[in-house]
N, C-alpha and C. Protein backbone atom coordinates (compact mmCIF):
# COMPACT_ATOMS: atom_id res chain seq x y z
N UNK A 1 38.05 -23.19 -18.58
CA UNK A 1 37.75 -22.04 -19.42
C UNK A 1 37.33 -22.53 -20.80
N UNK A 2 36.26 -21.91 -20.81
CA UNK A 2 36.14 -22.63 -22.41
C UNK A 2 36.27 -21.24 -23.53
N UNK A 3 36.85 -21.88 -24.78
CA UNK A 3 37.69 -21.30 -25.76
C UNK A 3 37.14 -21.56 -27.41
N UNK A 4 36.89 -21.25 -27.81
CA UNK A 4 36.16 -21.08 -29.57
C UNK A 4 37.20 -20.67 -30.26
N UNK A 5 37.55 -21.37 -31.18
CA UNK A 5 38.45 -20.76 -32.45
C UNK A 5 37.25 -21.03 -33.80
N UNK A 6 37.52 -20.00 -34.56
CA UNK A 6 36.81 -20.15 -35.71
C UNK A 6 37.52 -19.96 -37.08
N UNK A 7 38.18 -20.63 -37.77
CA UNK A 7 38.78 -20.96 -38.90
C UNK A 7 38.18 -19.78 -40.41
N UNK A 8 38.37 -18.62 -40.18
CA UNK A 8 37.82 -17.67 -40.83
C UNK A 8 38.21 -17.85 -42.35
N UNK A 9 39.45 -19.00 -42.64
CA UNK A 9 39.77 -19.03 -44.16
C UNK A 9 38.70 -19.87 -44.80
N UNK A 10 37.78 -21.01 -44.03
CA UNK A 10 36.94 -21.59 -44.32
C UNK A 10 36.09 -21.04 -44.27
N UNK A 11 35.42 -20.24 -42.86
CA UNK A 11 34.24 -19.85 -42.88
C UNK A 11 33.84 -19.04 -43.90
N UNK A 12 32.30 -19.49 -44.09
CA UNK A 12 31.70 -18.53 -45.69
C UNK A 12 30.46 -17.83 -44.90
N UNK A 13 30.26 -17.37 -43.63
CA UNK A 13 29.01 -16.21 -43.41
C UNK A 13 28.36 -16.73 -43.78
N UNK A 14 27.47 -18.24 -43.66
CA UNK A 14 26.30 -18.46 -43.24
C UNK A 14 25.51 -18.13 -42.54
N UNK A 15 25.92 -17.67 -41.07
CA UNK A 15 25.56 -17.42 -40.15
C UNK A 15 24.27 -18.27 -39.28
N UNK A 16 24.50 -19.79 -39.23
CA UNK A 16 24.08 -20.99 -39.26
C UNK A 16 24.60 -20.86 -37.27
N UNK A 17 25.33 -20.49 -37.13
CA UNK A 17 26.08 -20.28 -35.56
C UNK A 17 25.65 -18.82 -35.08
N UNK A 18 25.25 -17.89 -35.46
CA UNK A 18 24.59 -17.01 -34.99
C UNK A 18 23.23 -17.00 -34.76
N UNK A 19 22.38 -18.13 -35.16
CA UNK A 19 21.11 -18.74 -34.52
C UNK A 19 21.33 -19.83 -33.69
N UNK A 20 22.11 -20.06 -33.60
CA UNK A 20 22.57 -21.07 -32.49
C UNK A 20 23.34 -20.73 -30.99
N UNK A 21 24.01 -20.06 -31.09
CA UNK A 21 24.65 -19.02 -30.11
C UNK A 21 24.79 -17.58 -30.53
N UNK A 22 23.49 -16.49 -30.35
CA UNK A 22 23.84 -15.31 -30.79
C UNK A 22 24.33 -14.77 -29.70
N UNK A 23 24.82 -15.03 -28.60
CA UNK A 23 25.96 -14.78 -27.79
C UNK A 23 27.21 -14.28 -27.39
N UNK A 24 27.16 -15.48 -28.77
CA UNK A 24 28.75 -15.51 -28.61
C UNK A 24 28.95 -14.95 -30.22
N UNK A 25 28.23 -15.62 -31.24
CA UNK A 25 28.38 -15.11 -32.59
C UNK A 25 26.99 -14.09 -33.36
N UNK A 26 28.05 -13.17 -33.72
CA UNK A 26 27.55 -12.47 -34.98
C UNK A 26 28.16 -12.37 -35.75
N UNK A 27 27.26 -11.62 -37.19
CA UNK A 27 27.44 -10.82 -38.05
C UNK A 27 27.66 -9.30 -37.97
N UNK A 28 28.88 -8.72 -38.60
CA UNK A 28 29.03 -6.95 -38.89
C UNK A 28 28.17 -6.65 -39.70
N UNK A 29 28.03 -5.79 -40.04
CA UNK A 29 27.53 -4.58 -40.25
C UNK A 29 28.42 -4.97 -42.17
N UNK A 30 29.18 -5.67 -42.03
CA UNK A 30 29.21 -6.22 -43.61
C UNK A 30 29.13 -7.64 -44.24
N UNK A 31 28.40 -8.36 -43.02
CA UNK A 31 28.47 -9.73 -42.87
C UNK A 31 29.39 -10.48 -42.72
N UNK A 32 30.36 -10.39 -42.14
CA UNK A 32 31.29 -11.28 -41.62
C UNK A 32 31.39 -11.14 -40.42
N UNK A 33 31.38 -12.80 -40.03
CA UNK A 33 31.60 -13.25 -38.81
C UNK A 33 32.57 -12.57 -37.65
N UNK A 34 31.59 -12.56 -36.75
CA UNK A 34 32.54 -12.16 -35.17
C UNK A 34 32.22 -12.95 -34.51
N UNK A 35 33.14 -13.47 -33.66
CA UNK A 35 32.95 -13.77 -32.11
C UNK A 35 33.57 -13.46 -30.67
N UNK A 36 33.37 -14.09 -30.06
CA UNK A 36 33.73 -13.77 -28.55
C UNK A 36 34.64 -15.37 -28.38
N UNK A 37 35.81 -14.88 -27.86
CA UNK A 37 36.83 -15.93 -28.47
C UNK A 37 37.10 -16.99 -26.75
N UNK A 38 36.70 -16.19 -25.57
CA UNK A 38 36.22 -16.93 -24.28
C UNK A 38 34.76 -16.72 -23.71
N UNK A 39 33.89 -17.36 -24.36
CA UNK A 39 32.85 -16.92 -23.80
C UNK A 39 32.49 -17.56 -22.23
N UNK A 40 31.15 -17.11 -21.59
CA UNK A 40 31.08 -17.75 -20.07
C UNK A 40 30.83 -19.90 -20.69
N UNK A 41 31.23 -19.90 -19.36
CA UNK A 41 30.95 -21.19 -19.52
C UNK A 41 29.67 -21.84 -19.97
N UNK A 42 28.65 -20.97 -19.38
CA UNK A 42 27.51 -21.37 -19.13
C UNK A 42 26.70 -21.74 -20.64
N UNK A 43 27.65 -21.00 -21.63
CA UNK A 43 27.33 -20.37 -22.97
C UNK A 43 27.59 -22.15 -23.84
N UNK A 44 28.28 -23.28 -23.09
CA UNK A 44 28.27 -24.28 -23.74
C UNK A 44 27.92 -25.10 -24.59
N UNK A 45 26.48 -25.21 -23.94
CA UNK A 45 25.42 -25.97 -25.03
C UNK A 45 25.12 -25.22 -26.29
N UNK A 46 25.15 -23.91 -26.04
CA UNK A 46 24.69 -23.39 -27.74
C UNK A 46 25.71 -23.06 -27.90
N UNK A 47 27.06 -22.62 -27.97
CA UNK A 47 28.21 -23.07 -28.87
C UNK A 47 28.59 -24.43 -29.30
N UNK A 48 28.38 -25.36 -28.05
CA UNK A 48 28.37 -26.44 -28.98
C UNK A 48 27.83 -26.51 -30.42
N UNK A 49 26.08 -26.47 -30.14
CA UNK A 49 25.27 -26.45 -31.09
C UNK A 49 25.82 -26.10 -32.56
N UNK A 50 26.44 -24.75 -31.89
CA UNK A 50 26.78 -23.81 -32.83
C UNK A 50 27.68 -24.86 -34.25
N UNK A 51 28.76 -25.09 -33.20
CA UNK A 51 30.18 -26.10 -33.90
C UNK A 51 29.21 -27.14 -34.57
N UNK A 52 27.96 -27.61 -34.26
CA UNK A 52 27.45 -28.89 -34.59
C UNK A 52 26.71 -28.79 -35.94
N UNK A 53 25.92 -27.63 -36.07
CA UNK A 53 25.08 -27.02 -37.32
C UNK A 53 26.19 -25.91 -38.35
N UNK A 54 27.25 -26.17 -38.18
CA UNK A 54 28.51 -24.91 -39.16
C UNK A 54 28.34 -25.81 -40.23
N UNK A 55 27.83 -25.68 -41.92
CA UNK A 55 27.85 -26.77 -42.64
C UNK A 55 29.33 -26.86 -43.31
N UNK A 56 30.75 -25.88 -42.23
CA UNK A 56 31.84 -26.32 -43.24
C UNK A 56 32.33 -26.20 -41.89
N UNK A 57 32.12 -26.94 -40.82
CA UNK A 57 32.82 -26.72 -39.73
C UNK A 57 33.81 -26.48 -39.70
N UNK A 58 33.60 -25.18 -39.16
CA UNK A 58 34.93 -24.04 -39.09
C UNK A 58 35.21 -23.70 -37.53
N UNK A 59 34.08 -24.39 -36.57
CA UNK A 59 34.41 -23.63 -35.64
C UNK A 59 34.98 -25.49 -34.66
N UNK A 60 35.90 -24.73 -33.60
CA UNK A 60 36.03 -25.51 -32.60
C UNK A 60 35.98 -25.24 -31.43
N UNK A 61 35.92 -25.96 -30.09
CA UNK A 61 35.11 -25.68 -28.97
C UNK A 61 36.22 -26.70 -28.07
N UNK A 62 37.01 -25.72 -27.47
CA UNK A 62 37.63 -26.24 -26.57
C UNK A 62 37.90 -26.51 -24.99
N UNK A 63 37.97 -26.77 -23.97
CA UNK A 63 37.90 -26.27 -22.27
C UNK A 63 37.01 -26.78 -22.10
């Protein structure tokens, strides 16, 4: 199962991971970050991505 945590005291709404996996991540409707906290597996490579381009890596990618 793979599992995403995203460290929201760091994260600053770049939204640098919502062009990378808009999937799994967005922006509200007041700019702060959402995600989908088990996404499908298949969703891997661009969450990776995602974790890889965060310029205060906030996110992690586990399973």
């Amino acid at each position: 199962m793979l599992n995403v945590t995203v460290d929201l005291d760091v994260c600053q709404n770049h939204g640098q991971c919502v062009f990378a996996a808009p999937d799994v991540f967005r922006l509200d409707d007041s700019g702060h970050l959402v995600y989908v906290a088990s996404p499908d597996a298949e969703l891997r490579d661009d969450v990776e991505e995602a974790a890889d381009v965060c310029p205060l890596q906030a996110i992690r990618v586990e399973g």
